[in-house]
C-alpha atoms as a PDB file:
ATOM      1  CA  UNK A   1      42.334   7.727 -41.389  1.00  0.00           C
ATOM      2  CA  UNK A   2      38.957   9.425 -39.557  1.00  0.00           C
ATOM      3  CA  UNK A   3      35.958   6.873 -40.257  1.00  0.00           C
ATOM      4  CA  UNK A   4      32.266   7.706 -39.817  1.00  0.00           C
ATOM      5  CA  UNK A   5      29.755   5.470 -39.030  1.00  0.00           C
ATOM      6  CA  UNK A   6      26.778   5.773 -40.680  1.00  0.00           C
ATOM      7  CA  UNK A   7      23.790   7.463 -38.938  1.00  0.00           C
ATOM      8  CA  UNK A   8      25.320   7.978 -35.459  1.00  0.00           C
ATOM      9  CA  UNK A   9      27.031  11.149 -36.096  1.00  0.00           C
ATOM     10  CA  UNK A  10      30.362   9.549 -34.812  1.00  0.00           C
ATOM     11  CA  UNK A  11      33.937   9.804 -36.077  1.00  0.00           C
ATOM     12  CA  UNK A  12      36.746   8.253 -35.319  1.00  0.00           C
ATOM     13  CA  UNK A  13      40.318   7.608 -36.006  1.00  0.00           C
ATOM     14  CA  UNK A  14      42.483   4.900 -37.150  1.00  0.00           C
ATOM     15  CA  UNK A  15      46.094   5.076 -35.609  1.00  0.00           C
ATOM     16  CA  UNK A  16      47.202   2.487 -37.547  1.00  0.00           C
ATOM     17  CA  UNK A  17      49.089  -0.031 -35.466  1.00  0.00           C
ATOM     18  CA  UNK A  18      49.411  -3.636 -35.469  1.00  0.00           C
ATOM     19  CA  UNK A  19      48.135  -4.868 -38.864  1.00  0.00           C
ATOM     20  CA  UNK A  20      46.010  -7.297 -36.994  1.00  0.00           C
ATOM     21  CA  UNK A  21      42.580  -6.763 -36.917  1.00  0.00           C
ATOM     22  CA  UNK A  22      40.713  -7.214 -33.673  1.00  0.00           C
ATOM     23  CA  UNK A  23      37.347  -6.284 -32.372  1.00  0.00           C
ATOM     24  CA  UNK A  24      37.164  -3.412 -30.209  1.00  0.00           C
ATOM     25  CA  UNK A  25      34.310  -2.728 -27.958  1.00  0.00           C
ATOM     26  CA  UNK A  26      33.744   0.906 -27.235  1.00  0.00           C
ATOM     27  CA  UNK A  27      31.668   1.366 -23.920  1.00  0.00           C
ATOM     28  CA  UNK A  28      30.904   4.472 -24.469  1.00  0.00           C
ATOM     29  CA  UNK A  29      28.453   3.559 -27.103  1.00  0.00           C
ATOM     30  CA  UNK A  30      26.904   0.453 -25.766  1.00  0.00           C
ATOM     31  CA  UNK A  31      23.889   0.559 -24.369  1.00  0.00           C
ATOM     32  CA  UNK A  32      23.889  -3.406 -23.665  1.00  0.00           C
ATOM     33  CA  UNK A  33      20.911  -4.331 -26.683  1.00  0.00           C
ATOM     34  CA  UNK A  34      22.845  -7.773 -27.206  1.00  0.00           C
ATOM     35  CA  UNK A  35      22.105  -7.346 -29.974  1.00  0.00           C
ATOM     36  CA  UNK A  36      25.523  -8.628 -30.741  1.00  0.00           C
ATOM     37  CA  UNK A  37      24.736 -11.443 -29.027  1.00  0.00           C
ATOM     38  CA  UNK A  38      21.538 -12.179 -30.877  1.00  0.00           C
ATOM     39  CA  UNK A  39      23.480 -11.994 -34.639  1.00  0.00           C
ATOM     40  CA  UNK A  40      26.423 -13.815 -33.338  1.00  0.00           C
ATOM     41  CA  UNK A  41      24.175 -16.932 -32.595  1.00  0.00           C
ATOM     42  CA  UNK A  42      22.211 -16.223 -36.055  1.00  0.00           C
ATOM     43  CA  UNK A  43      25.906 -16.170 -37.647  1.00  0.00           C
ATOM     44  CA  UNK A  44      26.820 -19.522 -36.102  1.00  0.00           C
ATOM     45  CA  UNK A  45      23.512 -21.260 -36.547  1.00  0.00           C
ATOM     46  CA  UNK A  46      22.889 -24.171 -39.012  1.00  0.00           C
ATOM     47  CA  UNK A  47      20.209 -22.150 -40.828  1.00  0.00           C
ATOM     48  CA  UNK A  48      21.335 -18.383 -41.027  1.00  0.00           C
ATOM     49  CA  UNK A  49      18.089 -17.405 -40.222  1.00  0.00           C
ATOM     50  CA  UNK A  50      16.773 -15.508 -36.978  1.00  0.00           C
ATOM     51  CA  UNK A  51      14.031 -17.292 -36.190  1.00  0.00           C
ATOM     52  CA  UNK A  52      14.629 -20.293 -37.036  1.00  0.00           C
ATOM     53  CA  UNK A  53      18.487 -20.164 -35.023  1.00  0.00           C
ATOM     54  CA  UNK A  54      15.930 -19.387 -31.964  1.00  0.00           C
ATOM     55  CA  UNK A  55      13.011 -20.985 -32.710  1.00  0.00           C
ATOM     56  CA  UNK A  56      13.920 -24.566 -34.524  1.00  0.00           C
ATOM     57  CA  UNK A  57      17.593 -25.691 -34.099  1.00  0.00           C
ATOM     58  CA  UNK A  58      18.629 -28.017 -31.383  1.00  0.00           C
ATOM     59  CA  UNK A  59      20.916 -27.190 -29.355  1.00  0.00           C
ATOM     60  CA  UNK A  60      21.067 -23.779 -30.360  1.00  0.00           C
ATOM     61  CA  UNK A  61      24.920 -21.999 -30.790  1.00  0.00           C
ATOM     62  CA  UNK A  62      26.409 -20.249 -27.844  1.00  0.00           C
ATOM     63  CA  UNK A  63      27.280 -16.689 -28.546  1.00  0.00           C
ATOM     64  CA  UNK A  64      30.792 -16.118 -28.793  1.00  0.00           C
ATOM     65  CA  UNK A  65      30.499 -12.410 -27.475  1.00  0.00           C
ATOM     66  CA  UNK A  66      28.993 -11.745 -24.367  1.00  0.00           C
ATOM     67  CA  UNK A  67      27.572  -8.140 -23.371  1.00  0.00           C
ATOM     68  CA  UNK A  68      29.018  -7.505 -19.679  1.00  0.00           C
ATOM     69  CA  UNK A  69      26.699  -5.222 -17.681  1.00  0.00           C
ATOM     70  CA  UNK A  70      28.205  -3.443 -14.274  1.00  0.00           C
ATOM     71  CA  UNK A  71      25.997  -0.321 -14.207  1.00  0.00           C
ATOM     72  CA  UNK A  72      25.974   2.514 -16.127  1.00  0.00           C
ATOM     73  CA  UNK A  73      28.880   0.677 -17.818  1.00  0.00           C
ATOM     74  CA  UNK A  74      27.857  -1.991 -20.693  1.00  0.00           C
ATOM     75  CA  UNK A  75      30.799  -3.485 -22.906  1.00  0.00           C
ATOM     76  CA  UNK A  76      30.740  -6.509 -25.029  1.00  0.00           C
ATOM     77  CA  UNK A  77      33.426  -9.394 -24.449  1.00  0.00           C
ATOM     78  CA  UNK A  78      34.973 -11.734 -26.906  1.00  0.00           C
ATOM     79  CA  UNK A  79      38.411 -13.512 -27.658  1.00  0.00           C
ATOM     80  CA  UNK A  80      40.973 -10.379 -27.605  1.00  0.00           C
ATOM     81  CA  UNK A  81      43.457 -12.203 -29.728  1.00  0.00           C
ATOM     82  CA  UNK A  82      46.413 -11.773 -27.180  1.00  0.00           C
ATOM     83  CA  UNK A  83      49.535 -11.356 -28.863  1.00  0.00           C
ATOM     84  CA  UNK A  84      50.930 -13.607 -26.605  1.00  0.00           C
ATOM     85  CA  UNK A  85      47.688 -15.760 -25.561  1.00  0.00           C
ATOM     86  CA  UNK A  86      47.683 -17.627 -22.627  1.00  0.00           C
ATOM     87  CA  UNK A  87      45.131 -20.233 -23.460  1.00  0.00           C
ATOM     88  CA  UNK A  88      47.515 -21.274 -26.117  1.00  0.00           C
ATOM     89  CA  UNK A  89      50.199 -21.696 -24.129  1.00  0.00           C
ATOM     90  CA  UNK A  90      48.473 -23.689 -21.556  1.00  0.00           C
ATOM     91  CA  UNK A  91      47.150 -25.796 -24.574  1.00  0.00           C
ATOM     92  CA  UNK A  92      47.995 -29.221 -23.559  1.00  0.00           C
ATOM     93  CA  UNK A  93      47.532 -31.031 -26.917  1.00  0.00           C
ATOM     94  CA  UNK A  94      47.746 -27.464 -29.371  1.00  0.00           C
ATOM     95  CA  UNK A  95      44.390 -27.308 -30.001  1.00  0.00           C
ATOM     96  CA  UNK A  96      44.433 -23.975 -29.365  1.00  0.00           C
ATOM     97  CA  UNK A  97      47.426 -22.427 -31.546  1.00  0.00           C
ATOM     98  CA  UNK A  98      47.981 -19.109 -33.267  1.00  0.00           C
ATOM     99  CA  UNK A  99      47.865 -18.822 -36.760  1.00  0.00           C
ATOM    100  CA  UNK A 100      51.195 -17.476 -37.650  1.00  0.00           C
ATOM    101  CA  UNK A 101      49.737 -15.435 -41.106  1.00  0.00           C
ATOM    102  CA  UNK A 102      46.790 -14.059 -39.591  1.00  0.00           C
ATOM    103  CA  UNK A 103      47.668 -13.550 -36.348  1.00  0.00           C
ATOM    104  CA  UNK A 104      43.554 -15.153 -34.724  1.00  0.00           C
ATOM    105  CA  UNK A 105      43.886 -17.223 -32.265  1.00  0.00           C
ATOM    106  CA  UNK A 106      41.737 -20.417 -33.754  1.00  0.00           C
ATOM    107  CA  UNK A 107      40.221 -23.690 -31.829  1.00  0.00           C
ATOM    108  CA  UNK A 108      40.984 -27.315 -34.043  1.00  0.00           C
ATOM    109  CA  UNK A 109      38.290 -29.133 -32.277  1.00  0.00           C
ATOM    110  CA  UNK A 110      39.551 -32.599 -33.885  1.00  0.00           C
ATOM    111  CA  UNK A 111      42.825 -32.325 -31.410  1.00  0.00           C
ATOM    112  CA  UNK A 112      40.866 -30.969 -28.485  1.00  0.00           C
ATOM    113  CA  UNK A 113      40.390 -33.455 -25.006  1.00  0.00           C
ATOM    114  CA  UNK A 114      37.570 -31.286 -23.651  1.00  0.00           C
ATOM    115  CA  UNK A 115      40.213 -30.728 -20.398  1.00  0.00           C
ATOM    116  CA  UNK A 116      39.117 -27.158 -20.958  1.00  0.00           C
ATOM    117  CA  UNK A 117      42.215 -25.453 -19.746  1.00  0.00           C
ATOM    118  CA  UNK A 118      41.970 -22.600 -22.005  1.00  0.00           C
ATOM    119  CA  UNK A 119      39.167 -21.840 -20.231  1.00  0.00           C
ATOM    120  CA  UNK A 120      40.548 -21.336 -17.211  1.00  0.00           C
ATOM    121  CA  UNK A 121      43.954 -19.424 -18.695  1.00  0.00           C
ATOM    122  CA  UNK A 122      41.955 -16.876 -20.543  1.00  0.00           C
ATOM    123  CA  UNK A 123      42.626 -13.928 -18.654  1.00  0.00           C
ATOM    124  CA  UNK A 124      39.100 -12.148 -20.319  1.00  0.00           C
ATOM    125  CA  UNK A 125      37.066 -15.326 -19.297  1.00  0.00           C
ATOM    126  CA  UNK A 126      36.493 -14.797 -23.010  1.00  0.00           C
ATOM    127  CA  UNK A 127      36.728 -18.597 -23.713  1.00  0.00           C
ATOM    128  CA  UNK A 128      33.367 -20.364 -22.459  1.00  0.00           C
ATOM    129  CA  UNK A 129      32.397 -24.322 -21.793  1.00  0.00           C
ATOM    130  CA  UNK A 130      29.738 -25.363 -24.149  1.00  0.00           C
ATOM    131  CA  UNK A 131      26.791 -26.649 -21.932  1.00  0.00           C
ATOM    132  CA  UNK A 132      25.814 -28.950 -24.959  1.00  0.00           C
ATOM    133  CA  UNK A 133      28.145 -31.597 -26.619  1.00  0.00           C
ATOM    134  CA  UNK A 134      25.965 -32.493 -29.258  1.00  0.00           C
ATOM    135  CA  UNK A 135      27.714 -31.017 -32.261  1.00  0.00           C
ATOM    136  CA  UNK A 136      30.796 -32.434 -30.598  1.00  0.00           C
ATOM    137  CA  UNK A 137      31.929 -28.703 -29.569  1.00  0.00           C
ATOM    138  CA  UNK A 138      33.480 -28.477 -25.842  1.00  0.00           C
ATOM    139  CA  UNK A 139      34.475 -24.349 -25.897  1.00  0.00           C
ATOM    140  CA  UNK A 140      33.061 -21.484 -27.542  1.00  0.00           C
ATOM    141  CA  UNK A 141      35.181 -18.371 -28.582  1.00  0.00           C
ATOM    142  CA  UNK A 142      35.172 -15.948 -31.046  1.00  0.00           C
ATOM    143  CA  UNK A 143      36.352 -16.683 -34.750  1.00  0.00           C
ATOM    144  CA  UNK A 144      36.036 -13.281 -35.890  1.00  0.00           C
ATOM    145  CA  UNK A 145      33.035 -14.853 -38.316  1.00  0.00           C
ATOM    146  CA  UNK A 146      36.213 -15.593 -40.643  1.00  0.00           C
ATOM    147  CA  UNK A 147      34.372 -17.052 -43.191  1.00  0.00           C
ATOM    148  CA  UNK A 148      32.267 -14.179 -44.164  1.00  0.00           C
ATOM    149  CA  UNK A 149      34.747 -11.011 -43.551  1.00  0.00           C
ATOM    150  CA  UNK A 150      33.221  -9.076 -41.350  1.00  0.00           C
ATOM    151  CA  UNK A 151      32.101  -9.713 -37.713  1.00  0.00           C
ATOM    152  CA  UNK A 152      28.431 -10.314 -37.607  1.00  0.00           C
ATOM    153  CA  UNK A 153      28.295  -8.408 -33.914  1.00  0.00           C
ATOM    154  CA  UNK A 154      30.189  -5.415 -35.394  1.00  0.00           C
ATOM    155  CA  UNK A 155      27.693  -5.153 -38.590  1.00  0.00           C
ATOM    156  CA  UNK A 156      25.013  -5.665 -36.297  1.00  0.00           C
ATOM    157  CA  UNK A 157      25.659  -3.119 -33.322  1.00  0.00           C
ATOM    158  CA  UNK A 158      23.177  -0.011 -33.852  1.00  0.00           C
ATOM    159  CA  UNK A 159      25.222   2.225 -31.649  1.00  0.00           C
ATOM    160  CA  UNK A 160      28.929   1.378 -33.659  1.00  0.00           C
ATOM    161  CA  UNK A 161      29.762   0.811 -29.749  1.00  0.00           C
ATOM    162  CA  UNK A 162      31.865  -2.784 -31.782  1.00  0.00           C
ATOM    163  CA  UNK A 163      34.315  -1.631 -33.930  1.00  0.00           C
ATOM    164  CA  UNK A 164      36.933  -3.795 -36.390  1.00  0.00           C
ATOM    165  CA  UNK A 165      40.177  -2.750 -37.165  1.00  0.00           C
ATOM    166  CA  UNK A 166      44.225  -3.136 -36.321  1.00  0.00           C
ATOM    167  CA  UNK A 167      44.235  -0.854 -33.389  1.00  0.00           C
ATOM    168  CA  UNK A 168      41.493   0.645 -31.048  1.00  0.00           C
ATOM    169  CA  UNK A 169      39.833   3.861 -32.460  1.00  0.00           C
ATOM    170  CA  UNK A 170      40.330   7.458 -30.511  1.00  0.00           C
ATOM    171  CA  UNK A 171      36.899   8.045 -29.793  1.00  0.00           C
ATOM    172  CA  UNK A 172      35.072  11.979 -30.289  1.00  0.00           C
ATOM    173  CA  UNK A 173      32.380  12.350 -28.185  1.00  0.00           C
END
């Protein structure tokens, strides 16, 4: 299946693969906007809203993405949802377990002891300590915005340089 993303002039292709879907990030669109960054906090925010996710709430969310930047290369870095994932593994209490139907890898906060071991298994460093308890949160990773569908730092990215799908796209420059 060749995809096209609207208003970049881009195509791609879909191999197929896995029939998990993951977020790719393509470097050779990203130009390092965070952008993805920005609508990931927005998207995990008590309010929804832009402004007020910057502006109002206290503490404010941690990304779950973070845009990596080692000149001229920019990529953006998130949970990869190993097939085999380390972090659960190392899981000393199975907070950190993979669901079996959907293949994400998925945080239960309730059995968590804040030992933060996952942290220091995830081979991506894609697992972060949250700097404030106060919602009672002790790591931040991705959740693929599962409750609404689609990624908010895929929809967001200007440059398609996030894509969402079961295997990595072959990229036409």
């Amino acid at each position: 299946m060749t995809l096209s993303l609207a208003g970049t002039g881009r195509d791609w292709t879909d191999t197929g693969g896995s029939h998990v879907k993951r977020i790719y990030a393509l470097e050779e669109f990203c130009i390092g906007c965070r952008l993805c960054e920005v609508h990931c906090i927005v998207a995990h925010s008590r309010s929804k809203d832009l402004v007020k996710a910057f502006k109002e709430e206290n503490p404010r969310p941690l990304a779950r993405i973070k845009v990596m930047e080692c000149r001229p290369v920019t990529f953006a870095l998130q949970c990869r949802f190993c097939e085999e994932p380390l972090c659960v593994q190392a899981c000393l209490t199975g907070a950190m377990h993979m669901n079996e139907e959907t293949g994400m890898v998925e945080w239960d906060e309730a059995k968590c002891v804040g030992c933060r071991t996952c942290v220091i298994y995830c081979p991506y460093g894609a697992i972060r300590p949250e700097k404030s308890q106060a919602k009672g949160r002790i790591i931040s990773k991705c959740d693929m915005c599962a409750e609404t569908g689609l990624p908010a730092c895929v929809a967001a990215c200007p440059n398609g340089a996030l894509y969402y799908g079961e295997e990595k796209p072959e990229v036409e420059l």
